[in-house]
Protein backbone atom coordinates (compact mmCIF):
# COMPACT_ATOMS: atom_id res chain seq x y z
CA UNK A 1 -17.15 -5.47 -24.16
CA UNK A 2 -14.18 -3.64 -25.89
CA UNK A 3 -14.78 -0.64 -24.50
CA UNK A 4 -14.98 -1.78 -21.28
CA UNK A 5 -12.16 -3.71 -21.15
CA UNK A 6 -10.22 -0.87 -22.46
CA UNK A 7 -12.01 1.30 -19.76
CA UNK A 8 -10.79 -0.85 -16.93
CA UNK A 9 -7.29 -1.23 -18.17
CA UNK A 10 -6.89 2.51 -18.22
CA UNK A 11 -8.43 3.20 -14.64
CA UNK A 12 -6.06 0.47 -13.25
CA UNK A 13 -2.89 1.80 -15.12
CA UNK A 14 -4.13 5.01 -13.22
CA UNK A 15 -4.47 3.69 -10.30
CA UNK A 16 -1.60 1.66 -10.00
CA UNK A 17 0.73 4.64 -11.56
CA UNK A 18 -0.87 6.90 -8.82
CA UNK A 19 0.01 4.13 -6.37
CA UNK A 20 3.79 4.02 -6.94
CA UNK A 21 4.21 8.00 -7.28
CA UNK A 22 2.91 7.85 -3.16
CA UNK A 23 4.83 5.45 -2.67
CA UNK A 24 8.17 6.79 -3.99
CA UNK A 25 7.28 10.19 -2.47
CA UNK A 26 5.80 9.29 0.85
CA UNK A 27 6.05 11.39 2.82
CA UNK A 28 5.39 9.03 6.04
CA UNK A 29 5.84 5.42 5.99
CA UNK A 30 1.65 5.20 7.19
CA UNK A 31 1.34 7.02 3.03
CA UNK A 32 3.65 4.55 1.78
CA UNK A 33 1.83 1.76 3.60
CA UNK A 34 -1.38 2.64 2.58
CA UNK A 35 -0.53 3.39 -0.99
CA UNK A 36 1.10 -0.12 -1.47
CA UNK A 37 -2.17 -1.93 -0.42
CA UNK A 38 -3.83 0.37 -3.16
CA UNK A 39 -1.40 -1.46 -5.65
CA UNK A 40 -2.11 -4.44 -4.52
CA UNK A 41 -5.53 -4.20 -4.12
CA UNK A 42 -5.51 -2.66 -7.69
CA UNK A 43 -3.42 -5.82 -8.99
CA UNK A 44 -6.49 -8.40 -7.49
CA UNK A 45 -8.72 -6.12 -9.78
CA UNK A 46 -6.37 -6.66 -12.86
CA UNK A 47 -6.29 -10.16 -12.14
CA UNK A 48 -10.23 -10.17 -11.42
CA UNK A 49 -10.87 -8.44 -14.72
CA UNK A 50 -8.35 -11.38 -16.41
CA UNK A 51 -10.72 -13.92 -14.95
CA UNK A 52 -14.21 -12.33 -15.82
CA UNK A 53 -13.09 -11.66 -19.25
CA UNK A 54 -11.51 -15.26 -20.08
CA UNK A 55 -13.99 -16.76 -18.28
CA UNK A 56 -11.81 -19.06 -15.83
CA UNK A 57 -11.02 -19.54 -11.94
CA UNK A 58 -7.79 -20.50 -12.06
CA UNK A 59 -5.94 -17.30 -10.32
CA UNK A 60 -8.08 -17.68 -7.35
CA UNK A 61 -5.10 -18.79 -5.68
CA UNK A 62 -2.85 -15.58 -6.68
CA UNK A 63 -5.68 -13.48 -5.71
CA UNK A 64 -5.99 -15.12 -1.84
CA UNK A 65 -2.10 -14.87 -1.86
CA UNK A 66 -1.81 -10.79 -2.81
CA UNK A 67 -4.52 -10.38 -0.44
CA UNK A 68 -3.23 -11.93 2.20
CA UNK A 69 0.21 -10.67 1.77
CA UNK A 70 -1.20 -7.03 1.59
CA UNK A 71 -3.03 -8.30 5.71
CA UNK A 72 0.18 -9.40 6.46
CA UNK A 73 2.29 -6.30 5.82
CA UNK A 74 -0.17 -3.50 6.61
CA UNK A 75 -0.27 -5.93 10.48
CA UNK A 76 3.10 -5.50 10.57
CA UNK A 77 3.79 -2.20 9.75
CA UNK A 78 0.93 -0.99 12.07
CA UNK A 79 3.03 -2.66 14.85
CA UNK A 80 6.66 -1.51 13.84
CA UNK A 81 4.78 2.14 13.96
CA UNK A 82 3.05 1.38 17.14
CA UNK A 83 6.36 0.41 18.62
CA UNK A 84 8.46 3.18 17.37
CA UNK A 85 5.39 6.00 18.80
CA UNK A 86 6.09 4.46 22.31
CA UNK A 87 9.85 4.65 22.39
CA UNK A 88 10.37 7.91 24.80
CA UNK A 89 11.85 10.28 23.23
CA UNK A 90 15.21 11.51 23.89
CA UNK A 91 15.56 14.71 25.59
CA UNK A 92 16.94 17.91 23.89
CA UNK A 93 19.86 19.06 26.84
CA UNK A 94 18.32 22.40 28.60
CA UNK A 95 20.50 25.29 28.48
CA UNK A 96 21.49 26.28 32.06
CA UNK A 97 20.32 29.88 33.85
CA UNK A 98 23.22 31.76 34.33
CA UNK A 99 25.50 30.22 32.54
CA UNK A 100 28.30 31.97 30.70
């Protein structure tokens, strides 16, 4: 059981790690967006593995709260880059022909 446990913990440090170097870096909010519901997704399996190995329910509640938290914010970022895409463009000025 030792080794597993000490298995998991060093997968989810990777992940997690992993997690905040994409989102520090980016380079597009979508990568930052994505790699935040990895670390969150990756704390719920930290917190999973907490209540497996001490044999308890009592961070069900935390759990439903990360996940919906991670919904929440991957909805609303999905909307603010939805938004943002269908904003024309402004137009570059065109040089005139013949113009000195």
């Amino acid at each position: 059981m030792t080794v597993l446990l000490v298995g998991a913990g060093i997968g989810l440090t990777i992940t997690a790690l992993a997690a905040i170097v994409r989102i520090v870096r980016g380079p597009t909010i979508l990568d930052r967006m994505i790699a935040s519901d990895v670390l969150l997704t990756t704390l719920m399996l930290a917190v999973g593995t907490d209540m497996v190995v001490r044999g308890h329910t009592d961070s069900i509640p935390l759990m439903t709260v990360i996940a919906a938290t991670a919904t929440f914010a991957t909805i609303v970022v999905a909307r603010f880059v939805k938004r943002r895409a269908e904003r024309p463009m402004p137009e570059e000025p065109t040089p005139e022909v013949g113009h000195v």
